[in-house]
N, C-alpha and C. Protein backbone atom coordinates (compact mmCIF):
# COMPACT_ATOMS: atom_id res chain seq x y z
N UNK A 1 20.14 9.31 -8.81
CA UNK A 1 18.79 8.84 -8.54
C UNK A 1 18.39 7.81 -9.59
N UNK A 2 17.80 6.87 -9.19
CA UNK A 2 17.41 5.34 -10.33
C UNK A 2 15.67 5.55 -10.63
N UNK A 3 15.75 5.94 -11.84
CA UNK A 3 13.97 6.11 -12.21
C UNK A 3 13.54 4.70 -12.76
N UNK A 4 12.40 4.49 -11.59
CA UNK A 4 11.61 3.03 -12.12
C UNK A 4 10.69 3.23 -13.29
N UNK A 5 10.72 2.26 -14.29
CA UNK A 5 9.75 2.10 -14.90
C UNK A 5 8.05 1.92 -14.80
N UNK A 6 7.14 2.26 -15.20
CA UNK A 6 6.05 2.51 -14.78
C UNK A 6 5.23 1.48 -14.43
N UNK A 7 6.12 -0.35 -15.47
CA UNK A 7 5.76 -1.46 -14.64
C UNK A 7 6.49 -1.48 -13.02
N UNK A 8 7.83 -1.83 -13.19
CA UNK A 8 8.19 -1.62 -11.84
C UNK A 8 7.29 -0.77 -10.66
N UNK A 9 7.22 0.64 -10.73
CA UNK A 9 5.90 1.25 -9.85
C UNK A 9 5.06 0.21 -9.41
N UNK A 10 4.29 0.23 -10.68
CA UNK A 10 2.84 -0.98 -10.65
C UNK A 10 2.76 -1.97 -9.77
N UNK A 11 4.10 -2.84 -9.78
CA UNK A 11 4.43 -4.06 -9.04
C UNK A 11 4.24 -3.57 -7.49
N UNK A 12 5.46 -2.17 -7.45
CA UNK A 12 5.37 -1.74 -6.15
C UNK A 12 4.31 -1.36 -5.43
N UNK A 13 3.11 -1.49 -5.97
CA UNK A 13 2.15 -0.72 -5.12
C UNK A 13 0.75 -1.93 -4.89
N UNK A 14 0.17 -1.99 -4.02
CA UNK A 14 -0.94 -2.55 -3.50
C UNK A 14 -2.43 -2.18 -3.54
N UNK A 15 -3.09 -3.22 -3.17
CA UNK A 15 -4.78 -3.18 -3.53
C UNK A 15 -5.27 -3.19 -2.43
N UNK A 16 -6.38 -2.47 -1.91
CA UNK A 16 -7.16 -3.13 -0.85
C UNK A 16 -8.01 -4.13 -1.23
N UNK A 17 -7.77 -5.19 -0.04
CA UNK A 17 -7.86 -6.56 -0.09
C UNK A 17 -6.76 -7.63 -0.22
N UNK A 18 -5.46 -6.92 -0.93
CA UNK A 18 -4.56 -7.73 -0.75
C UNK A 18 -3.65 -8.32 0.96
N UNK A 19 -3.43 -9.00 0.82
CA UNK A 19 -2.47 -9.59 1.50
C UNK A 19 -1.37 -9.73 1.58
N UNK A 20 -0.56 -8.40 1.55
CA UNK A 20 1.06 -8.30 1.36
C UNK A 20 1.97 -8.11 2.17
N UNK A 21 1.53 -8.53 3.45
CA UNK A 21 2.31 -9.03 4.53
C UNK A 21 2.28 -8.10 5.47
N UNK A 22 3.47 -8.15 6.79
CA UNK A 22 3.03 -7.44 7.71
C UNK A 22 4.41 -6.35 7.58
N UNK A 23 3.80 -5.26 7.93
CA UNK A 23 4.52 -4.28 8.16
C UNK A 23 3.45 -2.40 7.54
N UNK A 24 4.53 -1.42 7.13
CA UNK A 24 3.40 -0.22 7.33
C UNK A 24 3.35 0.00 5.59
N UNK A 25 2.15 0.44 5.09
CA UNK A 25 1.66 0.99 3.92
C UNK A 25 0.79 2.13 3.84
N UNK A 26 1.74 2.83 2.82
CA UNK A 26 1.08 4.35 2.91
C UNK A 26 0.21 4.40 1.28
N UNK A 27 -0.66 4.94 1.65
CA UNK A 27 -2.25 5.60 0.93
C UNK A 27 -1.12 6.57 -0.52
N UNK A 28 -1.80 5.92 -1.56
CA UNK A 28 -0.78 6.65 -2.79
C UNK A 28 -1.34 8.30 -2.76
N UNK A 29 -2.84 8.36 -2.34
CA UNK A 29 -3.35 9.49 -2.86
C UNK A 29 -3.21 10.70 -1.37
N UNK A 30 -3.56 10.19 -0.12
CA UNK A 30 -3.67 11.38 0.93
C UNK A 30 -2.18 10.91 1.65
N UNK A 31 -1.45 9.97 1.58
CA UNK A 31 -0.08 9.60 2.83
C UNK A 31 -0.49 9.03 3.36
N UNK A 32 -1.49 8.69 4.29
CA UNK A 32 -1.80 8.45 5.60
C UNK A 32 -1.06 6.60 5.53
N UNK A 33 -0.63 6.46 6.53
CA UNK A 33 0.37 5.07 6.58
C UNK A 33 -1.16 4.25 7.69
N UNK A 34 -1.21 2.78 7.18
CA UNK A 34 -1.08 1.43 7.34
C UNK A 34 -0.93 0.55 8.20
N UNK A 35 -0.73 -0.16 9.04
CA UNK A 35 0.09 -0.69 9.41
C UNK A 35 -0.61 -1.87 9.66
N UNK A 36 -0.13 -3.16 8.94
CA UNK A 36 -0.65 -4.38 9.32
C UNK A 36 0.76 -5.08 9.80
N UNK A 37 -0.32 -5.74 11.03
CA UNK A 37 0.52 -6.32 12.01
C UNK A 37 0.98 -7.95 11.56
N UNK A 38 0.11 -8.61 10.74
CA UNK A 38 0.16 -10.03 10.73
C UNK A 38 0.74 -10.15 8.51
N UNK A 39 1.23 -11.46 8.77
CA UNK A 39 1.05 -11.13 7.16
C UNK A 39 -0.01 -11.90 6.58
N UNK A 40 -1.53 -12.27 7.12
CA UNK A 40 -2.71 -12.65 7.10
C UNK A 40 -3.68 -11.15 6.94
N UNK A 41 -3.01 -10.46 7.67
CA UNK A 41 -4.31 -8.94 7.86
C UNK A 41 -4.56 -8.73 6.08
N UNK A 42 -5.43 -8.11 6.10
CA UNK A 42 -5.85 -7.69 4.55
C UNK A 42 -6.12 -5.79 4.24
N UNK A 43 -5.50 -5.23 3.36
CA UNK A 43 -5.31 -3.92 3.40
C UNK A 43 -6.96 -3.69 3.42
N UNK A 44 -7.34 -2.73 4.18
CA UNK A 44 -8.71 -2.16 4.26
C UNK A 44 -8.35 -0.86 2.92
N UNK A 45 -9.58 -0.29 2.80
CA UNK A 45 -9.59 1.11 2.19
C UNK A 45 -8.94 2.46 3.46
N UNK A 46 -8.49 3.33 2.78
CA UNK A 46 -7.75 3.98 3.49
C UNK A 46 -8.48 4.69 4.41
N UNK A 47 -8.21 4.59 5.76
CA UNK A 47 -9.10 5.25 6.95
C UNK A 47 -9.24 6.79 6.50
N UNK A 48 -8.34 7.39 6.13
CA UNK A 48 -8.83 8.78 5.97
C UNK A 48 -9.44 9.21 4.68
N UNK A 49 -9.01 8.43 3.27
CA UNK A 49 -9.52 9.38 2.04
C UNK A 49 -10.34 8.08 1.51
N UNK A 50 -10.49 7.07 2.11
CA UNK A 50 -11.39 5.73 1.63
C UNK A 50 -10.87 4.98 -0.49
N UNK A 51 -9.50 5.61 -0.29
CA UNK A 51 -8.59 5.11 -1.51
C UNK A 51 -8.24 3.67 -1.42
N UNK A 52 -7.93 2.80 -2.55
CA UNK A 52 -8.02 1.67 -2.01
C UNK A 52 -6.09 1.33 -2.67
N UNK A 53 -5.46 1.83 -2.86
CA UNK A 53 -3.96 1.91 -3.27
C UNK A 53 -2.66 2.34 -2.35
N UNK A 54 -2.01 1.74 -2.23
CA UNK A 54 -0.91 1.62 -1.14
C UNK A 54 0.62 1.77 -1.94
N UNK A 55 1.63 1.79 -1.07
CA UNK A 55 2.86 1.76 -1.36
C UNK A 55 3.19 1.28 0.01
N UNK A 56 4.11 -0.23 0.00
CA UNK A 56 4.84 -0.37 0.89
C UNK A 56 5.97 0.69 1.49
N UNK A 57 6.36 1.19 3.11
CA UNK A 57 6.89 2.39 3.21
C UNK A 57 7.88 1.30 4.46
């Protein structure tokens, strides 16, 4: 197993409001997945726990 560094993480993970293209992103804090269709859409806050932090999945 390869343990990332805690910058690496950082990089990996997203803001609501960003623009990080299209495909699915899951909510760091409840799971709940994402899915922007365009790579224009902009991450909203998370429909179920209103978190604003992602992980591309």
């Amino acid at each position: 197993m390869v343990e990332l560094s805690r910058k690496e993480v950082l990089i990996m993970t997203y803001s609501t409001g960003e623009k990080p293209g299209k495909g699915n992103y899951q909510c760091t804090t409840c799971g709940e997945i994402v899915h922007l269709d365009d790579d224009t859409d902009t991450l909203p806050p998370c429909p179920k726990c209103n978190h604003t932090t992602y992980r591309k999945v």
